[in-house]
Protein backbone atom coordinates (compact mmCIF):
# COMPACT_ATOMS: atom_id res chain seq x y z
CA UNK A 1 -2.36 -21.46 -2.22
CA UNK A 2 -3.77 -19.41 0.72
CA UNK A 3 -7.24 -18.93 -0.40
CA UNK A 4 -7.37 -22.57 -1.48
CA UNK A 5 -6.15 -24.16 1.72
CA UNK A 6 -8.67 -21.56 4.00
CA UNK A 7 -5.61 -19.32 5.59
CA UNK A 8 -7.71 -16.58 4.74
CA UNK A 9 -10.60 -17.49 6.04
CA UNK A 10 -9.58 -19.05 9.08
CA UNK A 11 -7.19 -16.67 10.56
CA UNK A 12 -8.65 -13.59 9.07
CA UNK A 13 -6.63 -12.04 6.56
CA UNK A 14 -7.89 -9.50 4.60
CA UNK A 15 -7.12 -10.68 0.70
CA UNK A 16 -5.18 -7.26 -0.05
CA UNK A 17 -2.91 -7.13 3.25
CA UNK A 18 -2.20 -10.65 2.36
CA UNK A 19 -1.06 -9.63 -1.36
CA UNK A 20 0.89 -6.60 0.00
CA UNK A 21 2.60 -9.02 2.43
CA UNK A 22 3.98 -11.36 -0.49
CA UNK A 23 4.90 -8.72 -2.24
CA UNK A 24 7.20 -7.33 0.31
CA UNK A 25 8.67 -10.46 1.01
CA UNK A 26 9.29 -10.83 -3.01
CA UNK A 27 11.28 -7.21 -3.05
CA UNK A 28 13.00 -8.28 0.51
CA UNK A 29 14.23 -11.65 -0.71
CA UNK A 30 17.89 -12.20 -1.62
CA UNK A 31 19.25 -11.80 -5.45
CA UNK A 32 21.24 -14.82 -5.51
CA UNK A 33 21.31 -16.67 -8.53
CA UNK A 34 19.82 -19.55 -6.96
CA UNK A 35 18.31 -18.94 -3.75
CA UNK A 36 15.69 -16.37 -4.83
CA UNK A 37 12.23 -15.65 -4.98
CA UNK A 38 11.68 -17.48 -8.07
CA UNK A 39 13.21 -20.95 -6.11
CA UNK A 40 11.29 -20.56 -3.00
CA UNK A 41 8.14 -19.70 -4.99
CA UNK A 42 8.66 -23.11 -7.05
CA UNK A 43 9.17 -25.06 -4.04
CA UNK A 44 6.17 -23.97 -2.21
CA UNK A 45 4.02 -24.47 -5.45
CA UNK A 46 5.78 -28.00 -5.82
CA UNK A 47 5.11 -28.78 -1.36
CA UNK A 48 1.37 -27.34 -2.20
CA UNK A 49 0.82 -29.71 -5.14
CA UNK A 50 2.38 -32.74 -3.56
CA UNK A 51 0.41 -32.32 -0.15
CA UNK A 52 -2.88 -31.28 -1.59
């Protein structure tokens, strides 16, 4: 979703900072049953797909 919408190219992020980035926010995010990584993953996929 980053690469394909230019965040990496426009602002400069180096691919594997970016990678290390969501994967710290994956182990930091809260293990609820529902309001986890896996929902808020899904709903940015879902946003991306509807706005592209």
């Amino acid at each position: 979703m980053f690469m394909d919408l230019g965040f990496v190219q426009r602002f400069g992020i180096e691919y594997d900072i970016l990678c290390r980035w969501l994967l710290s926010v994956r182990k930091n995010y809260r293990p609820v049953s529902y309001h986890n990584w896996r929902h808020a993953f899904n709903v940015a996929q879902m946003m991306f797909a509807i706005l592209k």
